[in-house]
Protein backbone atom coordinates (compact mmCIF):
# COMPACT_ATOMS: atom_id res chain seq x y z
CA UNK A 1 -12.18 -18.62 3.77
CA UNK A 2 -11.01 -15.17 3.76
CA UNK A 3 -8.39 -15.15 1.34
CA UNK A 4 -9.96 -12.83 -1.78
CA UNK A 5 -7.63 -15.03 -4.17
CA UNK A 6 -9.21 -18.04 -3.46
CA UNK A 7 -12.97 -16.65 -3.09
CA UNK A 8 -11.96 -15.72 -6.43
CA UNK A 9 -10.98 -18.96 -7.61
CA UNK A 10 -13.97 -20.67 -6.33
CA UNK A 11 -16.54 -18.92 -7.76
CA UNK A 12 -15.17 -18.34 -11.41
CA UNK A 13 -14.83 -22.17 -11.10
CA UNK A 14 -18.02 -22.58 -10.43
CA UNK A 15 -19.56 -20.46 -12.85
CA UNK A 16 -17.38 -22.71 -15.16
CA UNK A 17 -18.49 -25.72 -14.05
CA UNK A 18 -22.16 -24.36 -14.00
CA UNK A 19 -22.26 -23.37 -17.50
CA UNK A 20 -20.29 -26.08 -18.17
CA UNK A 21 -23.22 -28.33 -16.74
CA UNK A 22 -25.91 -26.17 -18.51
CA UNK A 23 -24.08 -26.39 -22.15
CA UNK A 24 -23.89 -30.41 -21.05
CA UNK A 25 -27.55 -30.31 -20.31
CA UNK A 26 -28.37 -28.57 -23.75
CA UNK A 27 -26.05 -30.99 -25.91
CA UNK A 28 -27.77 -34.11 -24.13
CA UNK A 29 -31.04 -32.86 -24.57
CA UNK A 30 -30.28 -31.85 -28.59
CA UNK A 31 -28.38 -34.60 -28.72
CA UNK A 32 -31.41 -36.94 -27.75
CA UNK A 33 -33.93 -35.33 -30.28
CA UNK A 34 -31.15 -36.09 -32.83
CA UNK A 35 -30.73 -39.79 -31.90
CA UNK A 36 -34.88 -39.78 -31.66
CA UNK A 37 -35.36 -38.27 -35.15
CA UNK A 38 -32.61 -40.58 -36.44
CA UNK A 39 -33.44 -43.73 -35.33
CA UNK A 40 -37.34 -42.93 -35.49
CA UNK A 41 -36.11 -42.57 -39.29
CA UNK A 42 -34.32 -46.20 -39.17
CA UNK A 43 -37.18 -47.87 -37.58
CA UNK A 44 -39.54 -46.65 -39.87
CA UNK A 45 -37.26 -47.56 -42.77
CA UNK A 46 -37.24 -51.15 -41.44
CA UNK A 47 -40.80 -51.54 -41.16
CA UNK A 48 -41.71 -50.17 -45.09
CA UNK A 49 -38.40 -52.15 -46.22
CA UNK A 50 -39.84 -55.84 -45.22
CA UNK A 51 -41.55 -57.40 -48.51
CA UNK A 52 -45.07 -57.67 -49.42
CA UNK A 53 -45.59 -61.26 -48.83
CA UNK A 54 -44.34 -63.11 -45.25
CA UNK A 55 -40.83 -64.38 -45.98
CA UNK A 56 -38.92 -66.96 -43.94
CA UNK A 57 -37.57 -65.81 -40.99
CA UNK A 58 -33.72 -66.43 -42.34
CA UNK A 59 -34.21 -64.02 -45.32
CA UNK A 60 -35.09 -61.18 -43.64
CA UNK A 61 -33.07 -58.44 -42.99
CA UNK A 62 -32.70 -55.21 -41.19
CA UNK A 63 -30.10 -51.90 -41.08
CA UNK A 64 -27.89 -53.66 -38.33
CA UNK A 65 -26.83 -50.28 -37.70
CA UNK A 66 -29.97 -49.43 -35.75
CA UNK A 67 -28.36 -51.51 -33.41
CA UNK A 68 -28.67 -55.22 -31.85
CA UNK A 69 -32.08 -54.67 -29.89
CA UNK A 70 -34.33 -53.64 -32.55
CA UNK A 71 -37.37 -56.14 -32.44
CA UNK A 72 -39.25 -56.67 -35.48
CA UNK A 73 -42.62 -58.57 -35.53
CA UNK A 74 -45.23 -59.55 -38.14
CA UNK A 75 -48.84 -60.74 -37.35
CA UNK A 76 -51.75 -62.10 -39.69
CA UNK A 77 -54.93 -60.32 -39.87
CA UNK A 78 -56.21 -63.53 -37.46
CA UNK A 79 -52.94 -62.38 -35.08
CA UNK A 80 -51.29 -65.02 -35.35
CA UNK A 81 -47.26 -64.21 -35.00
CA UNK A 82 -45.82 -64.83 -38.43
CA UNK A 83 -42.23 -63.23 -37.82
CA UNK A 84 -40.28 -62.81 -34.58
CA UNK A 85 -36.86 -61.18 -34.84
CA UNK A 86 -35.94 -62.30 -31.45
CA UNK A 87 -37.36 -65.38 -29.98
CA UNK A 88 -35.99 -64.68 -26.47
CA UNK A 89 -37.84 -61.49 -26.38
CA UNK A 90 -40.88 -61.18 -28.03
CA UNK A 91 -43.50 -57.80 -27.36
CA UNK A 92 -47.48 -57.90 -27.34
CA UNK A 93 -48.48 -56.05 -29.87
CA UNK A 94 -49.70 -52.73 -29.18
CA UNK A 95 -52.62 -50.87 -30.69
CA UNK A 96 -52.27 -47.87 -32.75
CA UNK A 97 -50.35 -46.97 -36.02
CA UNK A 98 -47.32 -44.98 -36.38
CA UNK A 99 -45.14 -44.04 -33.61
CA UNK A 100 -45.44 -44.44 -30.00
CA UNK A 101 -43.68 -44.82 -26.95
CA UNK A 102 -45.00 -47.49 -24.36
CA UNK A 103 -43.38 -49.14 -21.27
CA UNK A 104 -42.88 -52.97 -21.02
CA UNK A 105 -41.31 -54.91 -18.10
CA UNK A 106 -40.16 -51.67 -16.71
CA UNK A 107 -38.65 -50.40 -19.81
CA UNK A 108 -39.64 -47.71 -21.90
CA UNK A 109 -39.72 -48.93 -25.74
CA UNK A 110 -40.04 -46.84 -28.94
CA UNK A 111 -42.55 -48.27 -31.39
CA UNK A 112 -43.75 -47.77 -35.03
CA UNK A 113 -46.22 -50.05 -36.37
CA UNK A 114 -48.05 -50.24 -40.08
CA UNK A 115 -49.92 -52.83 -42.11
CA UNK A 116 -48.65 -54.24 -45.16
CA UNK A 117 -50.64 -56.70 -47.54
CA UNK A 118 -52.74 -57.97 -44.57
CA UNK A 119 -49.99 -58.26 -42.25
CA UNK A 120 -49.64 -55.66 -39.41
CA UNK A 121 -45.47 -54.90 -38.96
CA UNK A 122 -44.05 -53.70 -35.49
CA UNK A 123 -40.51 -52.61 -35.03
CA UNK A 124 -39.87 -51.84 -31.07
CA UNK A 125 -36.69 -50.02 -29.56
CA UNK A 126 -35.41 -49.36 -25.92
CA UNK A 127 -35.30 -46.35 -25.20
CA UNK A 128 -32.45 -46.48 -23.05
CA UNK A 129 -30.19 -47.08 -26.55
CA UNK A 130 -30.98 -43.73 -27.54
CA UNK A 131 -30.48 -41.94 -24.37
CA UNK A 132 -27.13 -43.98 -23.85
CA UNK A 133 -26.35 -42.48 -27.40
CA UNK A 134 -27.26 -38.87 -26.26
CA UNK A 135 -24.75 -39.00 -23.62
CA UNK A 136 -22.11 -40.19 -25.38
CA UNK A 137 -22.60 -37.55 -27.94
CA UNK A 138 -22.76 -34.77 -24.51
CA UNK A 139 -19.96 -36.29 -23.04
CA UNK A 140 -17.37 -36.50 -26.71
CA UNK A 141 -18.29 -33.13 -26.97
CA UNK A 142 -17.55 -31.81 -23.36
CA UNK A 143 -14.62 -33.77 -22.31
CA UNK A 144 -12.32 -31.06 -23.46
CA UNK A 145 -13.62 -28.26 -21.22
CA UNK A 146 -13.29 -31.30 -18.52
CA UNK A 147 -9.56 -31.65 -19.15
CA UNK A 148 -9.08 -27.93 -19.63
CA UNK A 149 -10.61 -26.64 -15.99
CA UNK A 150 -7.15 -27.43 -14.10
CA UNK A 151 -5.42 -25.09 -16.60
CA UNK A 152 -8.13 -22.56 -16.44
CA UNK A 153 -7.89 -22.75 -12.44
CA UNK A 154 -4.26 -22.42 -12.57
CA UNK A 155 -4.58 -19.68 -14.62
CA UNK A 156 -7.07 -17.70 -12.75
CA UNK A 157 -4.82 -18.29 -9.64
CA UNK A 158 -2.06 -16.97 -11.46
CA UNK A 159 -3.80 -14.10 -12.97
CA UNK A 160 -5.98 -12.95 -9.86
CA UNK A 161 -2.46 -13.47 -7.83
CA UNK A 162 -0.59 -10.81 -10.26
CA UNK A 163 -3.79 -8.48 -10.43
CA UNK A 164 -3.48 -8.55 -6.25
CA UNK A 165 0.24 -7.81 -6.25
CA UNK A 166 -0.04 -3.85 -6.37
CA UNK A 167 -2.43 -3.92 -3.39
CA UNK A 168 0.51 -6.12 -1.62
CA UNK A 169 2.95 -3.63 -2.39
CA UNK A 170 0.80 -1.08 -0.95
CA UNK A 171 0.74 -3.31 2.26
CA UNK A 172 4.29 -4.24 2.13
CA UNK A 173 4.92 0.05 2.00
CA UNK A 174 3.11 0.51 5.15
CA UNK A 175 4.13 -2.42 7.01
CA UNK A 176 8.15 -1.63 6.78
CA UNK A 177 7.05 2.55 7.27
CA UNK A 178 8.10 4.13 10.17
CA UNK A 179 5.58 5.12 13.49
CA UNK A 180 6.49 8.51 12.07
CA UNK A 181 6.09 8.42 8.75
CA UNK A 182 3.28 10.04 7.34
CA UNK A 183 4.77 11.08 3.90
CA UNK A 184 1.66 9.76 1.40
CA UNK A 185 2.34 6.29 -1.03
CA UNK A 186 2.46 6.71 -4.22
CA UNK A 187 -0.43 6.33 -6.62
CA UNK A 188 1.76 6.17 -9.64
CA UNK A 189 0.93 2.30 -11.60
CA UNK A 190 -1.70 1.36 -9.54
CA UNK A 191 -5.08 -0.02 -10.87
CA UNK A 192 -8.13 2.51 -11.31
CA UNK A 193 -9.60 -0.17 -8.66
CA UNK A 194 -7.09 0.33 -5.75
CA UNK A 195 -6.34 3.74 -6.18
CA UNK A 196 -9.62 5.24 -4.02
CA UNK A 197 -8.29 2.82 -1.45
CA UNK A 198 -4.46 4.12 -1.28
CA UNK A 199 -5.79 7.58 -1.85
CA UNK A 200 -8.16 7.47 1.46
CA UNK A 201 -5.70 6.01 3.16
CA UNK A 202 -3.11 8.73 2.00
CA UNK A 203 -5.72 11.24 3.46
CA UNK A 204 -5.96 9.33 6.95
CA UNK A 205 -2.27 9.87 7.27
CA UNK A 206 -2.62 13.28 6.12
CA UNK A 207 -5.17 13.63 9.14
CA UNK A 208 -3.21 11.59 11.78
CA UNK A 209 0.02 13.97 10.80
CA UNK A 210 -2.36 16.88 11.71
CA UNK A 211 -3.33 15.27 15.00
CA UNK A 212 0.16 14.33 15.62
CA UNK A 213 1.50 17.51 15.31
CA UNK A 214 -1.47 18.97 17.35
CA UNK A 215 -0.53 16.52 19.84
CA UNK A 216 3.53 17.31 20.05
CA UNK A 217 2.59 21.02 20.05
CA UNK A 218 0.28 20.84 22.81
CA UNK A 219 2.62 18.76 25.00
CA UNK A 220 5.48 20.76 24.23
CA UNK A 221 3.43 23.99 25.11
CA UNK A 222 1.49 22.78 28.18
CA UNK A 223 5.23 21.43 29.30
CA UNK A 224 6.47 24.77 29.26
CA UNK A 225 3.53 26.35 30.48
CA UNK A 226 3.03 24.17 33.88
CA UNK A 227 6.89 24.69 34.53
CA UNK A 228 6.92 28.34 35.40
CA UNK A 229 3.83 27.89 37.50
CA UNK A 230 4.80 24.89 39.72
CA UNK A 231 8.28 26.19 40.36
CA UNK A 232 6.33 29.44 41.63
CA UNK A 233 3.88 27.27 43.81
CA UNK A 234 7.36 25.57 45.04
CA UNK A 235 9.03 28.93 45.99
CA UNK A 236 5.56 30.50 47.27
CA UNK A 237 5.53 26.95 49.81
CA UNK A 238 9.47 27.62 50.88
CA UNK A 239 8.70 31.19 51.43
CA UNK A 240 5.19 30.05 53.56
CA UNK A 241 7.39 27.64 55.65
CA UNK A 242 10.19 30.28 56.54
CA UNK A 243 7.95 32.95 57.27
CA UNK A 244 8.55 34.05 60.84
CA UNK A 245 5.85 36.01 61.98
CA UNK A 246 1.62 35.16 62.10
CA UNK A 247 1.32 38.18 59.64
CA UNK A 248 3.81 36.84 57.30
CA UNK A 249 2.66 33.37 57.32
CA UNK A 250 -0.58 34.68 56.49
CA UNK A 251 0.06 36.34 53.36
CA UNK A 252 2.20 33.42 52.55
CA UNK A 253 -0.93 31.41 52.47
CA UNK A 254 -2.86 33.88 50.47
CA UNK A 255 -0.45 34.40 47.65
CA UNK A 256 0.38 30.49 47.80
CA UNK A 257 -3.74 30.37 47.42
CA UNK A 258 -3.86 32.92 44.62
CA UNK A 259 -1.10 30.77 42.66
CA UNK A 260 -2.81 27.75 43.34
CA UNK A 261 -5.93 28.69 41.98
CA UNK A 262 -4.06 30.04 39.04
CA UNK A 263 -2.53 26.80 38.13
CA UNK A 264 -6.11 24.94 38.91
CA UNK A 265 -7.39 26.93 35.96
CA UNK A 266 -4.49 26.23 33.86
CA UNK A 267 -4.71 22.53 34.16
CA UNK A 268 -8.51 22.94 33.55
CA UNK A 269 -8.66 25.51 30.57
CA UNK A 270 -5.10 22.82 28.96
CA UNK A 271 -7.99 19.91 29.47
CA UNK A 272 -10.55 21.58 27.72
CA UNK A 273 -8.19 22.70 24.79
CA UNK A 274 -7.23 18.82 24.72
CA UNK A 275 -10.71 18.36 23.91
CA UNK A 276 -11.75 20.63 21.59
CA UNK A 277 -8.89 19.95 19.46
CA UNK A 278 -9.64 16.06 19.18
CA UNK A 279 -13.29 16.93 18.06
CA UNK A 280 -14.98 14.39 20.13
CA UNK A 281 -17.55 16.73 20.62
CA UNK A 282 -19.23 16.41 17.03
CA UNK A 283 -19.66 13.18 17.31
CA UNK A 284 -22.26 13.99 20.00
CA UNK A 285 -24.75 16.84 17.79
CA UNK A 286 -27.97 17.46 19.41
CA UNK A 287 -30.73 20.37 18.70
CA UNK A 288 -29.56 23.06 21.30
CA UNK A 289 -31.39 26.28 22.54
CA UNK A 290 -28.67 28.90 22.33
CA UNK A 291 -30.73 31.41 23.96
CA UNK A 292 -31.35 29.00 26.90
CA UNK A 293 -27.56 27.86 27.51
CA UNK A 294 -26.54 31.66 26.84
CA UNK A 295 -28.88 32.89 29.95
CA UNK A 296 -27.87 29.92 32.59
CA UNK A 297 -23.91 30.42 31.69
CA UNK A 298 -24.22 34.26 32.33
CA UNK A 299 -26.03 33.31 35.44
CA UNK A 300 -23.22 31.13 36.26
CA UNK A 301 -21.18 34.06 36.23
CA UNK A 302 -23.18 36.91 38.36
CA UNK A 303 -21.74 36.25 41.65
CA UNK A 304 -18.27 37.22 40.10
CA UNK A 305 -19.44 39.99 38.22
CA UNK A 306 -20.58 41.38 41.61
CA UNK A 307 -17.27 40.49 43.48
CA UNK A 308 -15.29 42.75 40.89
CA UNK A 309 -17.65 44.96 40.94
CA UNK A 310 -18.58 45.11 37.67
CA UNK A 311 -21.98 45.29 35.92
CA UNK A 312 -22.87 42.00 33.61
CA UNK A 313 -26.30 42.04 31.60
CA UNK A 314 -27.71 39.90 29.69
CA UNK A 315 -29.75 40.95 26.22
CA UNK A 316 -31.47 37.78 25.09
CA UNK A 317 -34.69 37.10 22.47
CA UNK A 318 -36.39 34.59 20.88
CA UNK A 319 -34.80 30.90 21.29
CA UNK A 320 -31.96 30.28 18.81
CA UNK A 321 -32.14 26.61 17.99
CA UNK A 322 -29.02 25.40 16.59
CA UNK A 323 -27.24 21.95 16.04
CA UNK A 324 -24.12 21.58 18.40
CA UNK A 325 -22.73 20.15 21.54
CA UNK A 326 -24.24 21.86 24.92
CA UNK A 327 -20.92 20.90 26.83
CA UNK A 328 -18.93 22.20 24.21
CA UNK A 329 -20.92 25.63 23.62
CA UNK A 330 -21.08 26.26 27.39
CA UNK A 331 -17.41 26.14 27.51
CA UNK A 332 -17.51 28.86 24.66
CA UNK A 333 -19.89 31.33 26.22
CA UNK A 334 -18.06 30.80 29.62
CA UNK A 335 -14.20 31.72 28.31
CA UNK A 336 -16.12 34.15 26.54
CA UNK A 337 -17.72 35.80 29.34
CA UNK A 338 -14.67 35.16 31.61
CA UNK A 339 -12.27 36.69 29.21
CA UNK A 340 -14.69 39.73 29.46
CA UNK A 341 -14.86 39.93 33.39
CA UNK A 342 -11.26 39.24 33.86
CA UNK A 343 -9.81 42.42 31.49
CA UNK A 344 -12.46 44.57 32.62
CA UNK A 345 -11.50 46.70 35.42
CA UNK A 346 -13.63 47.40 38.46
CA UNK A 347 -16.72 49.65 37.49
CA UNK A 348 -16.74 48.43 34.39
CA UNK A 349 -19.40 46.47 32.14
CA UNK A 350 -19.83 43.14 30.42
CA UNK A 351 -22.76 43.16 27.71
CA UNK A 352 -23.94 39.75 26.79
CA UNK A 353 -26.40 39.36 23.56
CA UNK A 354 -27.84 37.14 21.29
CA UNK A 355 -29.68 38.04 18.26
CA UNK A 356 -31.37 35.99 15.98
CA UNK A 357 -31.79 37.27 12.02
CA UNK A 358 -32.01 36.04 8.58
CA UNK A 359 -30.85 32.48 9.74
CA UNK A 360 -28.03 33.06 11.83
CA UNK A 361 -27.50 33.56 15.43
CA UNK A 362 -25.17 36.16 16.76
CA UNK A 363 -23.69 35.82 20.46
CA UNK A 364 -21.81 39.46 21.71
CA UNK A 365 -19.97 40.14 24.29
CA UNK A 366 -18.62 43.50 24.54
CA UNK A 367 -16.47 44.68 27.80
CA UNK A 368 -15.16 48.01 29.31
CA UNK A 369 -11.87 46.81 29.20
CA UNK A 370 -8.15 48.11 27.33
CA UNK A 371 -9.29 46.23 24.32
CA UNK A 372 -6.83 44.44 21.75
CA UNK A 373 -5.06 46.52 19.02
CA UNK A 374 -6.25 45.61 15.47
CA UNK A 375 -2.38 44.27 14.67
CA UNK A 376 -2.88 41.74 17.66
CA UNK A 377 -5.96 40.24 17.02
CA UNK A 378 -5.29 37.23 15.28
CA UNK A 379 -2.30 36.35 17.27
CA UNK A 380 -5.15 36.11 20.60
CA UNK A 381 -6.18 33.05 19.06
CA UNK A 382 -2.83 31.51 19.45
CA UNK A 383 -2.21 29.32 22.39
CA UNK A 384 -0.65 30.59 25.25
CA UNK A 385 -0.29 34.22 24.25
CA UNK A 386 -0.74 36.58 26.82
CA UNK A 387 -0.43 40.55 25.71
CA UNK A 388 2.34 42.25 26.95
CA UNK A 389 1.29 45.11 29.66
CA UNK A 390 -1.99 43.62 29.91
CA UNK A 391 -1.75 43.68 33.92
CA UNK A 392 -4.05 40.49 33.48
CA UNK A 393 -2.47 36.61 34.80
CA UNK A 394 -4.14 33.98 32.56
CA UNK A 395 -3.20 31.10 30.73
CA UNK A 396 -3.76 32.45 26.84
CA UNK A 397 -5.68 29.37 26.03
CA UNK A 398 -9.26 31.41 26.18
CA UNK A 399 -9.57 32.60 22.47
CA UNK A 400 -7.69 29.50 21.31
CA UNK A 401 -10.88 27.40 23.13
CA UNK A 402 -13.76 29.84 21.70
CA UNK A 403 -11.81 28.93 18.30
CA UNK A 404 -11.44 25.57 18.16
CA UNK A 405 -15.31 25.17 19.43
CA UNK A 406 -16.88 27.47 17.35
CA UNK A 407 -14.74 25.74 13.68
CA UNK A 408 -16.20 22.12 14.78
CA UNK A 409 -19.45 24.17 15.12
CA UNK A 410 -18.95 25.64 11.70
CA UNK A 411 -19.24 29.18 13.32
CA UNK A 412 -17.41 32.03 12.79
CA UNK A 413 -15.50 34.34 15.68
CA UNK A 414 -15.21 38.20 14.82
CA UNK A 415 -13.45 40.65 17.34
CA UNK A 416 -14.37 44.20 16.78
CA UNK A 417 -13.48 47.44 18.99
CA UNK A 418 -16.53 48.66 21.40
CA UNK A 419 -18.39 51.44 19.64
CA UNK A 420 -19.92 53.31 22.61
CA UNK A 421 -16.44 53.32 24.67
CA UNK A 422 -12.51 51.63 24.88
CA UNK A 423 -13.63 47.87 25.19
CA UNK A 424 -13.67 45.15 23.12
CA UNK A 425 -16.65 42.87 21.26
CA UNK A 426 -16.36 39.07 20.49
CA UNK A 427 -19.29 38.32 17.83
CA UNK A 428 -19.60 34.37 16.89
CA UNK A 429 -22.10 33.91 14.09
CA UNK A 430 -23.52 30.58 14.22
CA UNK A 431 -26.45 29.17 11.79
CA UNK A 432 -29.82 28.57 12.67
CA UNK A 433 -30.48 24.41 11.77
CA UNK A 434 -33.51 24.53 9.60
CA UNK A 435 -35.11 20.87 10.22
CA UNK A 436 -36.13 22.80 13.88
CA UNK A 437 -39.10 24.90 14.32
CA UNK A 438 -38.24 27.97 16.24
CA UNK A 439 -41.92 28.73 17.62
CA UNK A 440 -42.01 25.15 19.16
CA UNK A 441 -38.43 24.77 20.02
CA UNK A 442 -38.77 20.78 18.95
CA UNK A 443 -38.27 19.47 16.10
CA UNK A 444 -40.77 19.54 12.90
C-alpha cells in the first residue's frame, strides 16, 4: 500500500479502534466492580432481610430484582436443610462467613453467608450474571463510537484528500511543464509542510537550468570551434594530394601533421572542460600530496621543455596534503605548466613552486613569456579566447580548465605580472585539510 491517503486512513482508524477497545476495556472492567458492589449489596440485603424464626418456604421472599438465579438456603445448627429457594439446584454449603467467591460444577458463584437465631443463611450468585451485566453496560455505552467510525473514516478520507491537494497541484505543474521550462513554482498558499519540498525542488531546476545552459554553451562553442579546424585539415589533405613534387608532398604531410595534432588537443582539452564543468570529480575526494603530483607532472613535461629549448625547474618543499581529486589536479598543474611552455619563447624559463604556509598551499608558475595585460586577465578565463597577436595556436580552453578545477577544489587562481622580468605568474591558493598530519603524510 503506497498510497499516503490511505496509510493515513488506516492507522488513524486504528488508533480509533484501539482506544476505542481500551475505553471498552475500562468501562467493562468499572462496569463489573459496579455490578459486584451492587449486587454484593442485594445479596447481603437478602440474607439479613429473611426473619428470625424458619418460615415456610411459600412466605418467603426476595428483591426479584437481583435477578432469577439467586439461591437462597437455610440450615439448622444439626445441618439439616430447612429452606431451599430452588429445588432443582441446590449448593453444599460452604464454610466461612461473609463473602466469597467459590466454583461449583464449573461455574464460578458469588456467596455471602451469616447465622441468624441458630440458623446459618446462604445466598449464592453466578457470576456470569454480573459479568453479562458489565458488558451490557460497556457495550450501551460504546455503541455510538461503533456507529460513528464510518463517518469518522469518511471524514478523514475527505480531509487527508483536501490537505494532499496542494502537493497534487504541485505535481500536476510539473507534469504539463515543458522539457524547457525551468521558471520556479510558486510557493504562494502552500502548507508550511510542503513548502521545503517545492522549494528544493525549485532549487534543482535552478541547478539543471545552470547545467543546461552550460551544456548549450559548450556545444554551441565546441561546434564552432571544431569547424574552422577540420575544414583546415580538409584543405591541408587536398593540398597533400595535389602536390606535385617529393618536396612538396613532404611539407604537405608535415603541416597536415602539425594541424592534426592541433585538433587532437582540441578534442582532448573540449573533453576535459566537459568534465570539469559536470563536477564528477568531487564526488571522488581523496587525501592528495600536492607536492608529490606537482613534481611527477613537471617531470611529465621535461622532455618538452628541452625540445623548445627552454629551462623548466621545479621549487618544491615539504608535502602539501590536501583533499581533492588527483586526476583532476594533474590536469590543473599540466594546462598550467603547458600554458607556460607554450607562450614562452625559446631561451626562456618556466618556474614551478609550491609553498606551504599558515594553512594554505600555493602552486606558481611564472614564465618568460609576453605576459597578459592587466585589462585582459579575466577575459583568459573565458572559453575559447585566444589573445590577439599572441603568435601562439591553442584552443583558449587552458585557463577556463585551471578555473573550473580549482572552484570544485574551493581554490583560488591569481595571475600576477613576473617581478624579476616580462612574464607572467599563475598562483592557485589551495587549503591545507586539517584531519591529515603533514609529518606522516597519512591520516591522524
Amino acid at each position: 500500500m503506497n498510497s499516503l491517503q490511505q496509510k493515513l486512513l488506516v492507522w488513524l482508524l486504528g488508533g480509533v479502534l484501539l482506544s476505542t477497545s481500551v475505553a471498552g476495556l475500562g468501562v467493562y472492567w468499572l462496569a463489573h466492580d459496579e455490578a459486584n458492589d451492587l449486587f454484593d449489596y442485594q445479596i447481603r440485603q437478602i440474607a439479613i432481610s429473611l426473619p428470625e424464626t424458619a418460615m415456610p418456604p411459600e412466605k418467603l421472599r426476595y428483591d426479584d430484582d437481583v435477578g432469577e438465579n439467586v439461591d437462597v438456603q437455610v440450615w439448622d445448627v444439626t445441618g439439616r436443610l430447612l429452606f431451599a429457594s430452588s429445588q432443582r439446584r441446590i449448593l453444599p454449603r460452604f464454610a466461612g462467613a461473609g463473602f466469597s467467591t467459590v466454583r461449583y460444577r464449573h461455574k464460578a458463584w458469588r456467596v455471602y453467608a451469616t447465622w441468624r437465631q441458630q440458623h446459618a443463611i446462604q445466598v449464592a450468585q453466578p457470576m456470569e450474571e454480573r459479568q453479562e451485566l458489565a458488558a451490557g453496560l460497556a457495550s450501551r455505552s460504546l455503541w455510538p463510537f461503533g456507529a460513528l467510525i464510518p463517518l469518522l473514516a469518511g471524514l478523514i478520507w475527505l480531509v487527508v484528500g483536501r490537505s494532499l491537494r496542494p502537493l497534487q497541484n504541485v505535481t500536476q505543474a510539473l507534469e504539463q511543464r515543458d522539457a524547457e521550462a525551468m521558471q520556479p513554482l510558486s510557493l504562494a498558499r502552500l502548507p508550511r509542510e510542503i513548502q521545503p519540498l517545492v522549494d528544493a525542488i525549485n532549487r534543482l531546476l535552478d541547478r539543471l537550468d545552470q547545467a543546461l545552459q552550460t551544456q548549450r554553451a559548450f556545444i554551441a562553442d565546441a561546434a564552432h570551434e571544431l569547424r574552422s579546424p577540420l575544414t583546415a585539415l580538409k584543405l591541408q589533405l587536398q593540398l597533400t594530394e595535389r602536390a606535385a613534387t617529393e618536396s612538396q608532398r613532404a611539407a604537405s604531410w608535415m603541416k597536415l601533421n602539425q594541424r592534426l595534432d592541433r585538433t587532437i588537443h582540441l578534442v582532448k582539452q573540449l573533453l576535459t572542460l566537459a568534465r570539469s564543468e559536470s563536477q564528477g570529480y568531487a564526488q571522488r575526494f581523496e587525501v592528495v600530496d600536492l607536492s608529490e603530483l606537482v613534481r611527477q607532472t613537471v617531470g611529465d613535461f621535461a622532455a618538452l621543455a628541452q625540445t623548445q629549448q627552454l629551462d623548466l625547474r621545479l621549487q618544491s618543499g615539504s608535502p602539501a596534503l590536501v583533499r581533492g581529486q588527483s586526476d583532476a589536479l594533474r590536469i590543473l598543474v599540466a594546462n598550467l605548466v603547458d600554458n607556460a611552455i607554450r607562450y614562452t619563447p625559446a631561451h626562456g624559463r618556466v618556474d614551478v613552486g609550491l609553498t606551504v604556509q599558515r594553512g594554505r598551499a600555493s602552486l606558481n608558475v611564472t614564465d618568460t613569456g609576453p605576459g597578459i595585460p592587466a585589462v585582459e586577465r579575466e577575459r583568459v578565463f573565458d572559453r575559447f579566447y585566444r589573445r590577439a597577436g599572441s603568435g601562439v595556436s591553442g584552443s583558449g580552453l587552458g585557463l577556463a580548465i585551471v578555473r573550473n578545477i580549482a572552484g570544485m577544489h574551493r581554490a583560488e587562481v591569481l595571475l600576477t605580472d613576473n617581478t624579476v622580468v616580462t612574464g607572467l605568474s599563475v598562483t592557485v591558493v589551495f587549503t591545507l585539510d586539517d584531519s591529515v598530519d603533514p609529518s606522516f603524510g597519512r591520516p591522524k
